[in-house]
N, C-alpha and C. Protein backbone atom coordinates (compact mmCIF):
# COMPACT_ATOMS: atom_id res chain seq x y z
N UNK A 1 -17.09 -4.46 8.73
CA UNK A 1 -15.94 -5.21 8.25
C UNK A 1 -14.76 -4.95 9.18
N UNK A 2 -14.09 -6.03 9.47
CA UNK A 2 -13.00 -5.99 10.68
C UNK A 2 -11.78 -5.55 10.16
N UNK A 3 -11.50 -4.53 10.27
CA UNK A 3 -9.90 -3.83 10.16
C UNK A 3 -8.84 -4.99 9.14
N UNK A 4 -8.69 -5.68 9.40
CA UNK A 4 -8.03 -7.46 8.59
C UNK A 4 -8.22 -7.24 7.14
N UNK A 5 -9.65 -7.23 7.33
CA UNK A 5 -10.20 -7.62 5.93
C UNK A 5 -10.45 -6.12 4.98
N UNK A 6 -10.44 -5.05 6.11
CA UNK A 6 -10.55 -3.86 5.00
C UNK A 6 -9.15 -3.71 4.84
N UNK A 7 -7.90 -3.77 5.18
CA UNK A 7 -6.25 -3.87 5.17
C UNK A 7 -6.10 -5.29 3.42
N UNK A 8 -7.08 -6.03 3.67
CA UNK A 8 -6.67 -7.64 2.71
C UNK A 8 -7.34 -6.53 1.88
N UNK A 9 -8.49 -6.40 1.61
CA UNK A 9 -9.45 -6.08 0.16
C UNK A 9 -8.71 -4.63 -0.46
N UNK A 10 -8.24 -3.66 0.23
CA UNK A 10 -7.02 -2.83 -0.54
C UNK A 10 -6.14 -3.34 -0.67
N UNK A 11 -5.17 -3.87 -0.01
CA UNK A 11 -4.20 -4.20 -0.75
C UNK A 11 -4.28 -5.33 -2.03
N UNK A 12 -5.32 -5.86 -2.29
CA UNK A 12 -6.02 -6.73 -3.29
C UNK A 12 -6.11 -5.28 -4.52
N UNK A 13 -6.88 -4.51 -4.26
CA UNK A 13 -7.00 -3.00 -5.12
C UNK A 13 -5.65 -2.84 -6.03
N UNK A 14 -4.91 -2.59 -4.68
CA UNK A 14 -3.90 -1.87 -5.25
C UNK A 14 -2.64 -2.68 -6.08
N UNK A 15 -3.05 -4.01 -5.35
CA UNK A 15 -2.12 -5.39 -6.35
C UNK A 15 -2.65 -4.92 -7.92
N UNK A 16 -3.75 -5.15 -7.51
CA UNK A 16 -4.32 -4.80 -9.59
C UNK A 16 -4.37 -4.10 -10.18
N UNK A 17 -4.39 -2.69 -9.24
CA UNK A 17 -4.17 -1.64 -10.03
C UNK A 17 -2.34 -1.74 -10.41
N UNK A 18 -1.57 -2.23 -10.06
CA UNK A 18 -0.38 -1.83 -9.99
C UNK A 18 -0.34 -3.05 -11.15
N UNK A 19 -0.64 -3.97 -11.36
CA UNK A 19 -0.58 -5.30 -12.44
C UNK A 19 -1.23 -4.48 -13.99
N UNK A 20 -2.47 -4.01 -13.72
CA UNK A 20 -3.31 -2.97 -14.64
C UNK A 20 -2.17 -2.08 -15.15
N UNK A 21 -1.47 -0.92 -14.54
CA UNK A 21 -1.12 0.42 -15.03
C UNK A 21 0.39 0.13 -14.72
N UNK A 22 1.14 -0.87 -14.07
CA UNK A 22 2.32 -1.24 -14.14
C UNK A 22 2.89 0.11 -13.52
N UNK A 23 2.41 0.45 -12.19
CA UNK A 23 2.75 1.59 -11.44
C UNK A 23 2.24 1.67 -10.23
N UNK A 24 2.56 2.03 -8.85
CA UNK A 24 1.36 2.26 -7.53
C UNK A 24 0.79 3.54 -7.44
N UNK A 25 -0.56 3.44 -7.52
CA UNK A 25 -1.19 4.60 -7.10
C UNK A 25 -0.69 5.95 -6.56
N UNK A 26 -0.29 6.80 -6.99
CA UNK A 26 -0.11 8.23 -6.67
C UNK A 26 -1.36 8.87 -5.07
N UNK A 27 -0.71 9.88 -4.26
CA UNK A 27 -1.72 10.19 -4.02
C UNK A 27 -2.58 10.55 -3.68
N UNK A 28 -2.33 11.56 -4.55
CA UNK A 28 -3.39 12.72 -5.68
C UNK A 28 -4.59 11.65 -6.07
N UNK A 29 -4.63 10.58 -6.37
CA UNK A 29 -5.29 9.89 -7.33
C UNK A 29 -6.35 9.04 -6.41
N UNK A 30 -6.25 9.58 -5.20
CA UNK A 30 -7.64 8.85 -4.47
C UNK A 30 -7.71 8.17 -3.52
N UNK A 31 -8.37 7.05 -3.46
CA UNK A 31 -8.62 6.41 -2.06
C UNK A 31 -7.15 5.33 -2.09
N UNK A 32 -7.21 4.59 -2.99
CA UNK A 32 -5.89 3.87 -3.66
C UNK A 32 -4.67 4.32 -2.88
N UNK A 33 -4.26 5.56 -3.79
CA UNK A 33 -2.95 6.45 -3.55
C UNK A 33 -3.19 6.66 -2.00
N UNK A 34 -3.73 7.34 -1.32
CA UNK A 34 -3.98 7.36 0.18
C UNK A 34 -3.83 6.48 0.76
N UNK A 35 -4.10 5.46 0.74
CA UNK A 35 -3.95 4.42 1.56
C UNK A 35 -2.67 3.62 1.27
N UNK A 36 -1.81 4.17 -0.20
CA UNK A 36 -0.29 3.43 -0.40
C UNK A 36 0.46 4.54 0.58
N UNK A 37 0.13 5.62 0.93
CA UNK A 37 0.68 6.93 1.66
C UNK A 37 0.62 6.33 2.78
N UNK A 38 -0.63 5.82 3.47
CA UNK A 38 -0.51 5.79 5.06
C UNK A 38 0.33 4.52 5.11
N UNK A 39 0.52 3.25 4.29
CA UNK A 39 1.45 2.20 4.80
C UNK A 39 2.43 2.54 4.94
N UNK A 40 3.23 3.66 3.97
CA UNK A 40 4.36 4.40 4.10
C UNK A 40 4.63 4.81 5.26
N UNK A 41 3.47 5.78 5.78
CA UNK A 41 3.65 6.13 7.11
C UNK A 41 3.72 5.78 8.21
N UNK A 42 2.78 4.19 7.83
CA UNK A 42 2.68 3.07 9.48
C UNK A 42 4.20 2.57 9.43
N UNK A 43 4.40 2.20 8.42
CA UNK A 43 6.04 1.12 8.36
C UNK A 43 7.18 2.37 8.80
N UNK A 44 7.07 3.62 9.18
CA UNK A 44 8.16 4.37 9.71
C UNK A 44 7.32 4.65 11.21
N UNK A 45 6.43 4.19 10.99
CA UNK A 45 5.78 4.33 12.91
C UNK A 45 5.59 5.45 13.05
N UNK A 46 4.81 6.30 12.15
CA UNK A 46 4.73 7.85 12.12
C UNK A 46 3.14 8.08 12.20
N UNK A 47 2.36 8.61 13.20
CA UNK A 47 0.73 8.71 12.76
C UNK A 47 0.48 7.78 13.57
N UNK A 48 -1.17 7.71 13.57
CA UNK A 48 -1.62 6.73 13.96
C UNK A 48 -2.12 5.60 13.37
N UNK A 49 -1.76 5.15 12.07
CA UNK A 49 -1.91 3.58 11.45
C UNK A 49 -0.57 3.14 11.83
N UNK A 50 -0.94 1.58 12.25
CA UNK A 50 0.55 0.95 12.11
C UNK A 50 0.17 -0.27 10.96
N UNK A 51 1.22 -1.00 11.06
CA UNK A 51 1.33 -1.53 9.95
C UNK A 51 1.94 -3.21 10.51
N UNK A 52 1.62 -3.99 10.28
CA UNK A 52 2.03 -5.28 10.87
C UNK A 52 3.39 -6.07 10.28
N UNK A 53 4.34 -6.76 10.59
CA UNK A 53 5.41 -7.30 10.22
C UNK A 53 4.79 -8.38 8.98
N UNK A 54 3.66 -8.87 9.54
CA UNK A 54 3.13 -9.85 8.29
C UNK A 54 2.37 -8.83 7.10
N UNK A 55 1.39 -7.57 7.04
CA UNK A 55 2.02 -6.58 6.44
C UNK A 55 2.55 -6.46 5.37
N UNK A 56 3.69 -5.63 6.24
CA UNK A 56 4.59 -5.36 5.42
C UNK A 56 5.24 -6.80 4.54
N UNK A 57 5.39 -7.73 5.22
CA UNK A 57 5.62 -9.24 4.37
C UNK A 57 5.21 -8.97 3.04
N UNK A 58 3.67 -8.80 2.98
CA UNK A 58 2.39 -8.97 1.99
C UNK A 58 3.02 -7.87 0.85
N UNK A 59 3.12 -6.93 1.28
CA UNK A 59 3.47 -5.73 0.56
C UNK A 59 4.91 -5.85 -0.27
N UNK A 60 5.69 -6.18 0.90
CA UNK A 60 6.91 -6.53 0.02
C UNK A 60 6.65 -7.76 -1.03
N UNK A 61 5.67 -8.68 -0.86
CA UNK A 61 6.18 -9.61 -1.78
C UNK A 61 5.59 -9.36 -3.21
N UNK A 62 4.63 -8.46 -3.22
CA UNK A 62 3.74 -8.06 -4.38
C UNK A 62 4.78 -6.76 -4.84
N UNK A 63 6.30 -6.41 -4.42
CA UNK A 63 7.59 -5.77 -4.88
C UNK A 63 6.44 -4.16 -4.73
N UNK A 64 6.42 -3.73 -3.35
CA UNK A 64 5.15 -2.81 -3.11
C UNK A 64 6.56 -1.48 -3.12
N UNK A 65 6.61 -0.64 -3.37
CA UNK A 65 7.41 0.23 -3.43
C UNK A 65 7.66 1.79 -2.08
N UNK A 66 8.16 1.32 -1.16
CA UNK A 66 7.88 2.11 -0.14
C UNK A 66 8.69 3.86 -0.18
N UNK A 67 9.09 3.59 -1.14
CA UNK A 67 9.50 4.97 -1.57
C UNK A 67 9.12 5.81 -3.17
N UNK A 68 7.90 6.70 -2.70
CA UNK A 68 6.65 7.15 -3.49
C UNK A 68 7.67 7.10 -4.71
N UNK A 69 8.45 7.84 -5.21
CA UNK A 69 9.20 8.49 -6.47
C UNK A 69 9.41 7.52 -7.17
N UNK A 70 9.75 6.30 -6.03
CA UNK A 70 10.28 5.25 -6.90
C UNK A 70 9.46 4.54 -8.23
N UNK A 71 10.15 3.39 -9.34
CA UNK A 71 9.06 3.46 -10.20
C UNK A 71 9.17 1.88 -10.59
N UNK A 72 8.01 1.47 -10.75
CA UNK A 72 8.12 -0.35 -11.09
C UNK A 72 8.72 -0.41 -12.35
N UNK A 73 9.70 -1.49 -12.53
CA UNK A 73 10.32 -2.17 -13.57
C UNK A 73 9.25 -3.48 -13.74
């Protein structure tokens, strides 16, 4: 599976989990939470994932929360 589509099918995950539990993945809590950690980390250009302007688009529009503490209304 091409990098694209494993980036589309989590963030698909984590849309539902966050629609499901009305919260983003912690993460302590697994593959989920890990992978809301490394976008954190690509979108400050820190590590080696980056993170694409269209991306981050995607993320912001599903109101993706780039600061862990923070909490969905």
């Amino acid at each position: 599976m091409a990098a694209g589509q494993r980036w589309d099918g989590n963030f698909e995950k984590v849309r539902r989990f966050c629609e499901k539990h009305g919260r983003w993945p912690k993460q302590k809590e697994g593959a989920l939470g890990t992978w809301c950690a490394h976008q954190r980390t690509a979108k400050k250009g820190k590590g080696t994932n980056r993170i694409s302007p269209a991306q981050i688009a995607k993320l912001d529009g599903i109101g993706f929360y780039w600061d862990p503490s923070a909490k969905v209304e």
